[in-house]
Structure formats: structure tokens, C-alpha cells
PDB file of N, CA and C in Angstrom:
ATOM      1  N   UNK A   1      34.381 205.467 119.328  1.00  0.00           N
ATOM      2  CA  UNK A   1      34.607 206.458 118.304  1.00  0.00           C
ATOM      3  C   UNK A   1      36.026 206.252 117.766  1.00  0.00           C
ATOM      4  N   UNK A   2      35.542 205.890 117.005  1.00  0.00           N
ATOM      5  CA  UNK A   2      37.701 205.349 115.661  1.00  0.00           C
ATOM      6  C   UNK A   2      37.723 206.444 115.055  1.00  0.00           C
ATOM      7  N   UNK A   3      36.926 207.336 113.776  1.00  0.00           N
ATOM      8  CA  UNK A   3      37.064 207.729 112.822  1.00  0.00           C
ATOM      9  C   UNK A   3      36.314 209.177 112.706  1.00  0.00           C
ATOM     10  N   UNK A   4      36.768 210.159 111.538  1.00  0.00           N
ATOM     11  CA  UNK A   4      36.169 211.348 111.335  1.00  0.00           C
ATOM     12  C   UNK A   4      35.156 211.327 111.270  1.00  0.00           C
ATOM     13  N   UNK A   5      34.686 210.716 110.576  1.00  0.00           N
ATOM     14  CA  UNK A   5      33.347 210.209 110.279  1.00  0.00           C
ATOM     15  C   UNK A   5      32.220 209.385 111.589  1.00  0.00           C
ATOM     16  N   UNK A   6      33.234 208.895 112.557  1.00  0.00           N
ATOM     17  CA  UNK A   6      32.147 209.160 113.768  1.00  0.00           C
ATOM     18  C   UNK A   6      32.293 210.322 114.522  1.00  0.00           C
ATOM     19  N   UNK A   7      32.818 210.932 114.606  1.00  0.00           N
ATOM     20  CA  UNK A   7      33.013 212.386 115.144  1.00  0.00           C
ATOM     21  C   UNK A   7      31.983 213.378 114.449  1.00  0.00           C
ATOM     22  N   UNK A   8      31.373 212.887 112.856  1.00  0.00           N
ATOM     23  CA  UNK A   8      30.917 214.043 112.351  1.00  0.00           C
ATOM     24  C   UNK A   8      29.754 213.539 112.943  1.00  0.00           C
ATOM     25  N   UNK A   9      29.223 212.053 112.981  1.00  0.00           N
ATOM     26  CA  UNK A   9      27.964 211.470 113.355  1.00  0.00           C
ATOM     27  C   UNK A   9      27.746 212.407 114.563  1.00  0.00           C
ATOM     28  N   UNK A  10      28.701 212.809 115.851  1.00  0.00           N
ATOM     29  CA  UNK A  10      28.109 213.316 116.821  1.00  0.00           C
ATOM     30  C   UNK A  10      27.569 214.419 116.695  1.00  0.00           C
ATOM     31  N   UNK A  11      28.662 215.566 115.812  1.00  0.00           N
ATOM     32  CA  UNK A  11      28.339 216.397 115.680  1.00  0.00           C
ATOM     33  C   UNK A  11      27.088 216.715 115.459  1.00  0.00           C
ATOM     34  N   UNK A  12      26.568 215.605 113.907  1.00  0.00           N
ATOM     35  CA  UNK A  12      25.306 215.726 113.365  1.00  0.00           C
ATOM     36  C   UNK A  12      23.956 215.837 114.502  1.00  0.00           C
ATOM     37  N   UNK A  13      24.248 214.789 115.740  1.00  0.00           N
ATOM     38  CA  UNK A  13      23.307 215.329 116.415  1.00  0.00           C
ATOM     39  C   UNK A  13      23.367 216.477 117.348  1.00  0.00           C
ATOM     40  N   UNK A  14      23.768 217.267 117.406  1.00  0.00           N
ATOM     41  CA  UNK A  14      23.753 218.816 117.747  1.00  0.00           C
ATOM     42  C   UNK A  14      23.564 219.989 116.751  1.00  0.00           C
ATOM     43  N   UNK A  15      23.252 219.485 114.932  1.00  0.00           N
ATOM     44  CA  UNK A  15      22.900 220.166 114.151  1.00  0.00           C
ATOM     45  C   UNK A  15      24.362 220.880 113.243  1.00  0.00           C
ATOM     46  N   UNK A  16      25.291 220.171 113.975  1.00  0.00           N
ATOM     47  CA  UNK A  16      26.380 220.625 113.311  1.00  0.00           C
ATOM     48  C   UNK A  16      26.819 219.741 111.988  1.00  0.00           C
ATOM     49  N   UNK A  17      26.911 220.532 111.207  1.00  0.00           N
ATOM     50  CA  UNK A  17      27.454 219.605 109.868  1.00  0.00           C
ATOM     51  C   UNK A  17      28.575 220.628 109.018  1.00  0.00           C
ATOM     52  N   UNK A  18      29.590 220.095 108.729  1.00  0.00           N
ATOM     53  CA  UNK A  18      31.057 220.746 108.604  1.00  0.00           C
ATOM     54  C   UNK A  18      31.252 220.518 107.016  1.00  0.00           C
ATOM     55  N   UNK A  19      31.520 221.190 106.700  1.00  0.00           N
ATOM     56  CA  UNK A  19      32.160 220.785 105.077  1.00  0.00           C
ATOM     57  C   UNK A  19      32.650 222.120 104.456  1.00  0.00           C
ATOM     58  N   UNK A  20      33.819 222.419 104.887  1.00  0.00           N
ATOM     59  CA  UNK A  20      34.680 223.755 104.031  1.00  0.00           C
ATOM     60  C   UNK A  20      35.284 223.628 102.631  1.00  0.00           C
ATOM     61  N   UNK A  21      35.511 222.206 102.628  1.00  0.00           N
ATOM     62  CA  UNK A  21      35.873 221.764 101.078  1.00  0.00           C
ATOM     63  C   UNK A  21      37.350 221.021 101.128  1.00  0.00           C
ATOM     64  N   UNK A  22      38.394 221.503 102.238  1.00  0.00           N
ATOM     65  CA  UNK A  22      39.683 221.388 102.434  1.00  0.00           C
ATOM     66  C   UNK A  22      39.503 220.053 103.554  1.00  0.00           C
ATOM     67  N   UNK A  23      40.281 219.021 103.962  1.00  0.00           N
ATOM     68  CA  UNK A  23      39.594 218.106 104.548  1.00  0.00           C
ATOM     69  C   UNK A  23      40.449 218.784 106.459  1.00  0.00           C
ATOM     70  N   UNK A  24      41.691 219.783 105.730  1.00  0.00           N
ATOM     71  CA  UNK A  24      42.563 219.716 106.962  1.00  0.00           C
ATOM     72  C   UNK A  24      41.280 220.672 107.338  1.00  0.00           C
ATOM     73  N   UNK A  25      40.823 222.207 106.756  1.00  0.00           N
ATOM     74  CA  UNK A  25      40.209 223.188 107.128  1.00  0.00           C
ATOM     75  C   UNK A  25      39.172 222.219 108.279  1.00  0.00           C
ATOM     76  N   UNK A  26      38.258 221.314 107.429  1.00  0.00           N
ATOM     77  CA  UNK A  26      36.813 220.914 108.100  1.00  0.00           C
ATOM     78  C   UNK A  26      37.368 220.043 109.545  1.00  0.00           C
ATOM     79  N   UNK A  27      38.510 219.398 109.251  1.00  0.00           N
ATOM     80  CA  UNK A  27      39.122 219.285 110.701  1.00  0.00           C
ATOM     81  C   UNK A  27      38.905 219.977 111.820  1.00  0.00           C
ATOM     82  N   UNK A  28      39.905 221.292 111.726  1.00  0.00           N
ATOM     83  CA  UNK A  28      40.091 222.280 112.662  1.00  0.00           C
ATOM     84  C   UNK A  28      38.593 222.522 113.036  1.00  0.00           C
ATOM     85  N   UNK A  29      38.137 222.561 112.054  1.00  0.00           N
ATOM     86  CA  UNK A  29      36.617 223.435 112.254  1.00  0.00           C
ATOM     87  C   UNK A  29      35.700 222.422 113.203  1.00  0.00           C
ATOM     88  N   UNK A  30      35.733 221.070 113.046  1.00  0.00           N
ATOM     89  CA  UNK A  30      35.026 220.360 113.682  1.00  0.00           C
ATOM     90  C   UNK A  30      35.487 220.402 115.210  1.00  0.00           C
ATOM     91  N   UNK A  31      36.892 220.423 115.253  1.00  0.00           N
ATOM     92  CA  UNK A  31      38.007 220.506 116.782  1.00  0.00           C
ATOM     93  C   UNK A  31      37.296 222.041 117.418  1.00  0.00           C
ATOM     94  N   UNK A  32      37.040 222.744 116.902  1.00  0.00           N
ATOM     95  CA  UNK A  32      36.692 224.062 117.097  1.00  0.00           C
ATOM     96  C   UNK A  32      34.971 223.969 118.028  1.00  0.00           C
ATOM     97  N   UNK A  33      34.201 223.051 117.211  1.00  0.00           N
ATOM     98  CA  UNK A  33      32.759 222.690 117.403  1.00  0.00           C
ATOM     99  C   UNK A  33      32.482 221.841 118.382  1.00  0.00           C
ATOM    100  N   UNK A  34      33.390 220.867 118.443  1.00  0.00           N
ATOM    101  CA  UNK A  34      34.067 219.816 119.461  1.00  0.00           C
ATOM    102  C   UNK A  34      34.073 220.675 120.869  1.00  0.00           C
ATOM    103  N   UNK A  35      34.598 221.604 120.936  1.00  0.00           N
ATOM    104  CA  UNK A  35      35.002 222.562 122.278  1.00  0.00           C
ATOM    105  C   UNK A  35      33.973 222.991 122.741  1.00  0.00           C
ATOM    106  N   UNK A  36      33.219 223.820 121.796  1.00  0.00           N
ATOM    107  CA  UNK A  36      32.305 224.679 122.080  1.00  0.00           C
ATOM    108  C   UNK A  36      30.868 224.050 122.760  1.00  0.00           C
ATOM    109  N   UNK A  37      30.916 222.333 122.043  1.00  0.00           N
ATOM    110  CA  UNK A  37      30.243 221.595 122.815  1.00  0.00           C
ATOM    111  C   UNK A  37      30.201 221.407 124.140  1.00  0.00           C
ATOM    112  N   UNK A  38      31.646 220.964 124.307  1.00  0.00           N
ATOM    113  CA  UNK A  38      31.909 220.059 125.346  1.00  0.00           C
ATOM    114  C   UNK A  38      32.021 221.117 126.432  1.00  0.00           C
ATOM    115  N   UNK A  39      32.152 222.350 126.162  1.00  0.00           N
ATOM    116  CA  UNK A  39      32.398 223.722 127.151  1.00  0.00           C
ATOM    117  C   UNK A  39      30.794 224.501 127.664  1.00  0.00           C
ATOM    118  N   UNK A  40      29.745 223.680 127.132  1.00  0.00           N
ATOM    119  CA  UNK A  40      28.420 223.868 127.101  1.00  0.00           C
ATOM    120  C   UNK A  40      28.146 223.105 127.905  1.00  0.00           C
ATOM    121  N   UNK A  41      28.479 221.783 128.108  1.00  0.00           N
ATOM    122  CA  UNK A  41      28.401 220.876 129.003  1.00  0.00           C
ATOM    123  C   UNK A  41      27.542 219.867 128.563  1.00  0.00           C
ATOM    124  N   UNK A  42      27.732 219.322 126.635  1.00  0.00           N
ATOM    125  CA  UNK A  42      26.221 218.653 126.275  1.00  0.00           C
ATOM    126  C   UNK A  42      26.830 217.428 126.148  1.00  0.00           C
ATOM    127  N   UNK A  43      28.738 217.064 125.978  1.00  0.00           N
ATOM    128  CA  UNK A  43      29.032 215.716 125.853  1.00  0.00           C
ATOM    129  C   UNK A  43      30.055 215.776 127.674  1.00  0.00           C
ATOM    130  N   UNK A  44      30.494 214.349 127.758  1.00  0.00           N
ATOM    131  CA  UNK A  44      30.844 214.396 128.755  1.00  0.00           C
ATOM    132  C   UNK A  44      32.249 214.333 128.422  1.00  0.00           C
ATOM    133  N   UNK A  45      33.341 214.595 129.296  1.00  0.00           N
ATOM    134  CA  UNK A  45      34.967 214.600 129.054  1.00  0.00           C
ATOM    135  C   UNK A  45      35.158 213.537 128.560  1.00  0.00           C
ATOM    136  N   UNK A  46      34.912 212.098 128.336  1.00  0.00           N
ATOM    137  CA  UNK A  46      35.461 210.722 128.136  1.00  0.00           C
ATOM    138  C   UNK A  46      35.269 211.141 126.603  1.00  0.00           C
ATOM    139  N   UNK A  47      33.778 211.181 126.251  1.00  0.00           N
ATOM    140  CA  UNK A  47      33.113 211.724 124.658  1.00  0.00           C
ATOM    141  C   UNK A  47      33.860 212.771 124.061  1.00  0.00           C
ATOM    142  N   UNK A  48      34.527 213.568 124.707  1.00  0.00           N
ATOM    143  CA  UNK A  48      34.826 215.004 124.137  1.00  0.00           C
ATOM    144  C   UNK A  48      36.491 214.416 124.263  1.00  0.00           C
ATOM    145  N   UNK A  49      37.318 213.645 125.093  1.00  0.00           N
ATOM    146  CA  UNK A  49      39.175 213.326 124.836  1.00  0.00           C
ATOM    147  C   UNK A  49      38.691 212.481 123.574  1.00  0.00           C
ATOM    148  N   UNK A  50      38.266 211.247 123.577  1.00  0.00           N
ATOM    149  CA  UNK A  50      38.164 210.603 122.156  1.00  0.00           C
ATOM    150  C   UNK A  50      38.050 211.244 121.147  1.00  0.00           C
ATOM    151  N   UNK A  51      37.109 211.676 120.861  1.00  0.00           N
ATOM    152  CA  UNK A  51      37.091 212.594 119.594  1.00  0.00           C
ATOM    153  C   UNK A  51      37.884 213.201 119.072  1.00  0.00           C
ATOM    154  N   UNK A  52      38.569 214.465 120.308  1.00  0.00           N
ATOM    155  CA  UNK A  52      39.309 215.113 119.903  1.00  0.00           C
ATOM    156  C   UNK A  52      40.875 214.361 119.782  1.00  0.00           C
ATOM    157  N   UNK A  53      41.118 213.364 120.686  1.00  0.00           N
ATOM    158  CA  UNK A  53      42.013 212.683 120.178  1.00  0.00           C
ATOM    159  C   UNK A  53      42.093 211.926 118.504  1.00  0.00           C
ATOM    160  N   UNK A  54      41.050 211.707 117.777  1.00  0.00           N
ATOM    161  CA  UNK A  54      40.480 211.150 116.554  1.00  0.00           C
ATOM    162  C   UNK A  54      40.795 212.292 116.043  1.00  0.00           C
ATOM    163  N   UNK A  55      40.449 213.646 116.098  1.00  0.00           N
ATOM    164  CA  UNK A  55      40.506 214.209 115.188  1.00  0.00           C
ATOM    165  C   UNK A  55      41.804 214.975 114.766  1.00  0.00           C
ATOM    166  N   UNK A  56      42.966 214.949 116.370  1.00  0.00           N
ATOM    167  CA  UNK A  56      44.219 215.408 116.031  1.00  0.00           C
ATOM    168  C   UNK A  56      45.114 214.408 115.339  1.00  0.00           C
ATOM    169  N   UNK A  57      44.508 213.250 115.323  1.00  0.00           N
ATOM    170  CA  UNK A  57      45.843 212.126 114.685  1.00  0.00           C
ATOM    171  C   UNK A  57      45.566 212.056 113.411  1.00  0.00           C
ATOM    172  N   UNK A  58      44.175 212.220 112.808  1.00  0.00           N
ATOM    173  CA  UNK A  58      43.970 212.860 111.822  1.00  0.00           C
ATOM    174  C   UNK A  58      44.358 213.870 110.465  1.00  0.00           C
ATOM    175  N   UNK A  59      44.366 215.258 111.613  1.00  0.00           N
ATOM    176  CA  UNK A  59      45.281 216.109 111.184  1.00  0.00           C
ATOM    177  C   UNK A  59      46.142 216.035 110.972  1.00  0.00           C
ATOM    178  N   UNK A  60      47.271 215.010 111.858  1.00  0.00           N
ATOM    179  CA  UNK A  60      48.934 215.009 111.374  1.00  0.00           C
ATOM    180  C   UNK A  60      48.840 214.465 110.565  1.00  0.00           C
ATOM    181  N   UNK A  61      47.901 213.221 110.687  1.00  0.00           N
ATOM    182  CA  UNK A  61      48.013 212.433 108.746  1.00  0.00           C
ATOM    183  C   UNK A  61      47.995 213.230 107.626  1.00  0.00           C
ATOM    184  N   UNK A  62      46.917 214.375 107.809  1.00  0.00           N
ATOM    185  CA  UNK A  62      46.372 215.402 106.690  1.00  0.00           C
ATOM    186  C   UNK A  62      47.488 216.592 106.218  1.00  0.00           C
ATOM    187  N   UNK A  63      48.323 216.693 107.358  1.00  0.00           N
ATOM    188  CA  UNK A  63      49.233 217.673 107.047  1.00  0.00           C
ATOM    189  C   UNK A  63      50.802 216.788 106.442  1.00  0.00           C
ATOM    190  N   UNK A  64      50.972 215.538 107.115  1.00  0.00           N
ATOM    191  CA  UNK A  64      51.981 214.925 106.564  1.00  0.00           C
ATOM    192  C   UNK A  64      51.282 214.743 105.041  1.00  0.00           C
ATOM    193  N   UNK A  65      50.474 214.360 104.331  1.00  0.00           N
ATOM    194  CA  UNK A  65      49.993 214.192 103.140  1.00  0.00           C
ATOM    195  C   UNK A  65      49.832 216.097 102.305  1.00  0.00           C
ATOM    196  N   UNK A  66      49.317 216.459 102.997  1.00  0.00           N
ATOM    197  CA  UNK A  66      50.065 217.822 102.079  1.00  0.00           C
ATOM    198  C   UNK A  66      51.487 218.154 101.825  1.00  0.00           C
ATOM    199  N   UNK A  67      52.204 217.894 102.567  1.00  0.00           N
ATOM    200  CA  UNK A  67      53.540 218.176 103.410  1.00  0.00           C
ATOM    201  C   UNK A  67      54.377 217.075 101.780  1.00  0.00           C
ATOM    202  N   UNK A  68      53.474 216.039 101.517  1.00  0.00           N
ATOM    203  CA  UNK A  68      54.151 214.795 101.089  1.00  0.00           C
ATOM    204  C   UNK A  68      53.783 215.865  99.330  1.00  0.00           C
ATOM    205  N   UNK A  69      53.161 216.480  99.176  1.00  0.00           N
ATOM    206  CA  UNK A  69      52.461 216.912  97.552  1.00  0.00           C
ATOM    207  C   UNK A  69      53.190 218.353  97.499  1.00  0.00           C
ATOM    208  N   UNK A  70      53.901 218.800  98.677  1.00  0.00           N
ATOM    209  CA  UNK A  70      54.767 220.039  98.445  1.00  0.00           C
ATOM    210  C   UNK A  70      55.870 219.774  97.377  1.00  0.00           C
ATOM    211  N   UNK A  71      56.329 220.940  96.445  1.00  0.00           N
ATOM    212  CA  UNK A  71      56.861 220.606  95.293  1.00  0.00           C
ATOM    213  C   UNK A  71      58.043 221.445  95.402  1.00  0.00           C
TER     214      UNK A  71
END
């Protein structure tokens, strides 16, 4: 798992599909879905650090790029 986009693939098979419109929002939200999984007990810890590691390095990109359009 490299990318957001395999993170959403997992999601997709648990019926989860994310799209708030904001890319930082659908982040959090997926990190949020991510938990609630992995606290269910349906991925295993190795499946659930990757991801969520993917999806926080992510975020800093997403917030340094807003951060970069502040005026």
C-alpha cells in the first residue's frame, strides 16, 4: 500500500467510499474509517500502520500545499 488511492481501494471493500469534496477533509475522514476498522478487528495491525502511515504523510503534503496558497 503506497498511495491514497490504495487506502481508498481497502476501504471500498468494507463499503466505505469517502468523498467530502476537500481532499485534506476526505483524508481525516478516511483516518477516522481506518480506526473504526481496525478497532473492529476486520484488518490486521501491519494493514491498519501502513495505511495510516500513507495517509498522514499525505496530509502534511495537503496542508503544506494549502499553507503554500495562504495569501
Amino acid at each position: 500500500m503506497r498511495s491514497v488511492y490504495d487506502v481508498q481501494q481497502l476501504l471500498k471493500r468494507f463499503g466505505i467510499f469517502v468523498y467530502v469534496g476537500k481532499r485534506l477533509w476526505d483524508i481525516e475522514l478516511m483516518m477516522d474509517e481506518l480506526k473504526k476498522i481496525y478497532r473492529n478487528e476486520l484488518i490486521d495491525r501491519k494493514t491498519y500502520l501502513t495505511a495510516l502511515n500513507v495517509l498522514k504523510q499525505e496530509h502534511q503534503k495537503e496542508e503544506k500545499r494549502e499553507n503554500n496558497h495562504t495569501f
